[in-house]
Structure formats: structure tokens, C-alpha cells
Protein backbone atom coordinates (compact mmCIF):
# COMPACT_ATOMS: atom_id res chain seq x y z
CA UNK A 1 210.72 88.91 141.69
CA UNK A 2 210.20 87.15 145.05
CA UNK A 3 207.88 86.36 147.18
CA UNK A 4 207.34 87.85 150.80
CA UNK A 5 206.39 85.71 154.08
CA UNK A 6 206.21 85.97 157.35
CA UNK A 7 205.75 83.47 160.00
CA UNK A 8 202.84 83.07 161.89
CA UNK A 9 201.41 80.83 165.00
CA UNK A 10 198.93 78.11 164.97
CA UNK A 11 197.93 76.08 167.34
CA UNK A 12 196.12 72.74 167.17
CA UNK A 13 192.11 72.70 166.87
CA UNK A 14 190.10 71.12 168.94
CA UNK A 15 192.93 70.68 171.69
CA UNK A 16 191.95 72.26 175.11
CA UNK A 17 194.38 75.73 175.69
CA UNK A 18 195.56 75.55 171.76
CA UNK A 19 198.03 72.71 172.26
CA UNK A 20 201.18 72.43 170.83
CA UNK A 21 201.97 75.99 169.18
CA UNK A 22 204.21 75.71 165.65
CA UNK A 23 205.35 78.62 163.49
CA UNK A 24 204.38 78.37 159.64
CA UNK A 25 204.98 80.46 156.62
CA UNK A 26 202.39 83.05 155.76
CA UNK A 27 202.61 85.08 152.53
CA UNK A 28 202.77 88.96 152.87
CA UNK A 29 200.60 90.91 150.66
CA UNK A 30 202.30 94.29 149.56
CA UNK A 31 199.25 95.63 147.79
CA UNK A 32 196.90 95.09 145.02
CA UNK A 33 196.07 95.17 141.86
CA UNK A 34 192.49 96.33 140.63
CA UNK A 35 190.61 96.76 137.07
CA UNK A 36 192.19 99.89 136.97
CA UNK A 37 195.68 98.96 137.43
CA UNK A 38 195.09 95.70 135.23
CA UNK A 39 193.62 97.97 132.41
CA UNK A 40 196.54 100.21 132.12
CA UNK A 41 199.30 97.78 132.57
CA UNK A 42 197.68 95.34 129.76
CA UNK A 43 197.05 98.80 127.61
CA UNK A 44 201.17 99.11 127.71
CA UNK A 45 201.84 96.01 126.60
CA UNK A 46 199.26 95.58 123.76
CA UNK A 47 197.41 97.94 120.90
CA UNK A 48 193.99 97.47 123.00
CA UNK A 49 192.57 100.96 124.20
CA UNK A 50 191.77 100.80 127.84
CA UNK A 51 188.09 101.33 127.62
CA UNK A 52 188.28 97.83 124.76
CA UNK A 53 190.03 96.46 127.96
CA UNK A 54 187.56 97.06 130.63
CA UNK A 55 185.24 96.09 128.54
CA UNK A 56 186.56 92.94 127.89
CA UNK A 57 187.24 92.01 131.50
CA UNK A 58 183.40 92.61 132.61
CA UNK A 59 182.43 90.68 129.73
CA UNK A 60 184.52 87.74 130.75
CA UNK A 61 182.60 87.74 134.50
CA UNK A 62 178.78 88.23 132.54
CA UNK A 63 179.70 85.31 130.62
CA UNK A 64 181.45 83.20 133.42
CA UNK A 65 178.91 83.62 134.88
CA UNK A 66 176.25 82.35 132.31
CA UNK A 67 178.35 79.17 131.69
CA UNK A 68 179.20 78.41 135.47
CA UNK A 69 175.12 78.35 136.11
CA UNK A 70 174.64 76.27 133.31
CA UNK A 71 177.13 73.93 134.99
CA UNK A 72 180.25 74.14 132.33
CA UNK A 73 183.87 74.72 133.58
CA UNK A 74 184.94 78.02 132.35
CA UNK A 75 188.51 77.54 130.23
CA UNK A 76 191.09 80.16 130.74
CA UNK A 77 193.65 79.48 129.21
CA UNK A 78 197.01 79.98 130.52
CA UNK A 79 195.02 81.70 133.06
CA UNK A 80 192.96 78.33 134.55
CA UNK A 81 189.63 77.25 134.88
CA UNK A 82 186.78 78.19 136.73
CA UNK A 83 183.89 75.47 138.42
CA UNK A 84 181.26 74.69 140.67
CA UNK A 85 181.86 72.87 143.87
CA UNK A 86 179.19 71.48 146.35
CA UNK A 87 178.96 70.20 150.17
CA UNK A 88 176.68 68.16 150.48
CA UNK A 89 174.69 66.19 153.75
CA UNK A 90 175.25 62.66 152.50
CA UNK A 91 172.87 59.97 152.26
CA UNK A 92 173.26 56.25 152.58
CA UNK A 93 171.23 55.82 149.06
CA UNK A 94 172.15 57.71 146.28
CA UNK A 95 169.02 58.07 145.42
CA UNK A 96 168.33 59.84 148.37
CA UNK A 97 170.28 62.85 147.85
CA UNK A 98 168.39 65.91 146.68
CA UNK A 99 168.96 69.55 146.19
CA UNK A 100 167.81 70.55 149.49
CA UNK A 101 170.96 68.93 151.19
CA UNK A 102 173.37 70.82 149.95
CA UNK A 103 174.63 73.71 152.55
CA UNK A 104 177.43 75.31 150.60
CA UNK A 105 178.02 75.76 147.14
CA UNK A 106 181.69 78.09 146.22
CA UNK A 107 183.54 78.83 142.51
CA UNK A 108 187.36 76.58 142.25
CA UNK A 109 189.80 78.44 140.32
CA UNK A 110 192.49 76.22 139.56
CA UNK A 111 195.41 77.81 138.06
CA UNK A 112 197.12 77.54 134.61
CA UNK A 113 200.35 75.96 134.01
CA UNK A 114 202.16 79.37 133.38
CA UNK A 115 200.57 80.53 137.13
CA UNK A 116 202.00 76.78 138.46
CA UNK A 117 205.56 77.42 136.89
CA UNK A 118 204.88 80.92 138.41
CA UNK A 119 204.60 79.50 141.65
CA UNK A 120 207.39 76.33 141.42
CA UNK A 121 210.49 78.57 140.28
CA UNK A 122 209.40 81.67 142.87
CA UNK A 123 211.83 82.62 145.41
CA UNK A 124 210.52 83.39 148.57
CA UNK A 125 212.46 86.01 151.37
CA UNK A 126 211.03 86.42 154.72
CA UNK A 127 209.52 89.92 155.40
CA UNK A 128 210.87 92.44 157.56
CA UNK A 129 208.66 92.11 160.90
């Protein structure tokens, strides 16, 4: 299994005409994988009917849901976890700071050890351009 990348331009932000221009690696995405696809590859490898499956999986996001409003970290597993991040206008008094000031709120999923050894022992191989 490796991992594909390509290499892509940047150039520096906020610099008039882009700046210096440097190459970095960018990962290639070869396709996808959806509920279907998850459902039947998890059916071949356990006794679960598909239907159990699906099931299951939109079960998971009603009650992620449920427990990310009622501001708990959802747990994983070897998966990873699931929370609640905020930005924020800040104040000079902490008392100050109300719910009106924040501008962005997003969902952190922070991956599982098995997804970081994933990631450490990958090999990567630059994509055909």
C-alpha cells in the first residue's frame, strides 16, 4: 500500500506578485469510499448483515451528534475522537467574552493510534503527472 503525491506550487501570502514560488507535496486522491462501499467491505470481513451495518453507521452520526451538542468528545476508539472547536473575538476581560463573539465554530477529528501508525510507516511514490 502506498501513498500517491504530487507536487504542487505555492507562493507566499500576502507578498505583492506571489513572491518566492516553492514546490510541496500534495496527496493524490484515487477515489472514494462511501456507505456503500464501507458496508460491503465491513460485511466481508465480519458476520454483520449489511443492512445491521448501515444501520449502525447512521446511528453513530445521530448520536455524535447528540453528545457533540451537549459538549462531550465523542470516543472512537482506534478510530479517534470527535470535538467542538471555537474562534472566538477576544476580549481583554474574561469576563467579557460572550456567545455572541464567536464567528466560527467546526468538528476536530483527531485520529486513533492505529490511523497515526497508518500514517508513520506509509510509503509514499510520486504520481504519474
Amino acid at each position: 500500500m502506498s501513498i500517491k503525491f504530487k507536487s504542487v506550487v505555492k507562493t507566499q501570502p500576502g507578498v505583492a506578485g506571489g513572491g518566492e514560488r516553492k514546490y510541496y507535496a500534495n496527496p493524490v486522491m484515487s477515489g472514494e469510499m462511501n456507505l456503500d462501499s464501507l458496508t460491503r467491505s465491513i460485511e466481508k470481513i465480519s458476520t454483520v448483515s449489511g443492512a445491521d451495518i448501515r444501520a449502525v453507521l447512521y446511528a453513530l452520526v445521530d448520536v455524535s451528534i447528540d453528545a457533540l451538542g451537549d459538549s462531550n468528545i465523542v470516543r472512537l476508539g482506534d478510530l479517534g475522537s470527535l470535538r467542538i472547536s471555537l474562534s472566538s473575538d477576544g476580549k481583554s476581560v474574561a469576563e467579557e467574552v460572550k456567545a455572541g463573539d464567536i464567528r466560527k465554530a467546526g468538528i476536530v477529528f483527531t485520529p486513533g493510534s492505529r490511523l497515526k501508525d497508518m500514517l508513520a510507516n506509509a510509503k509514499y511514490v510520486k504520481a504519474d503527472n
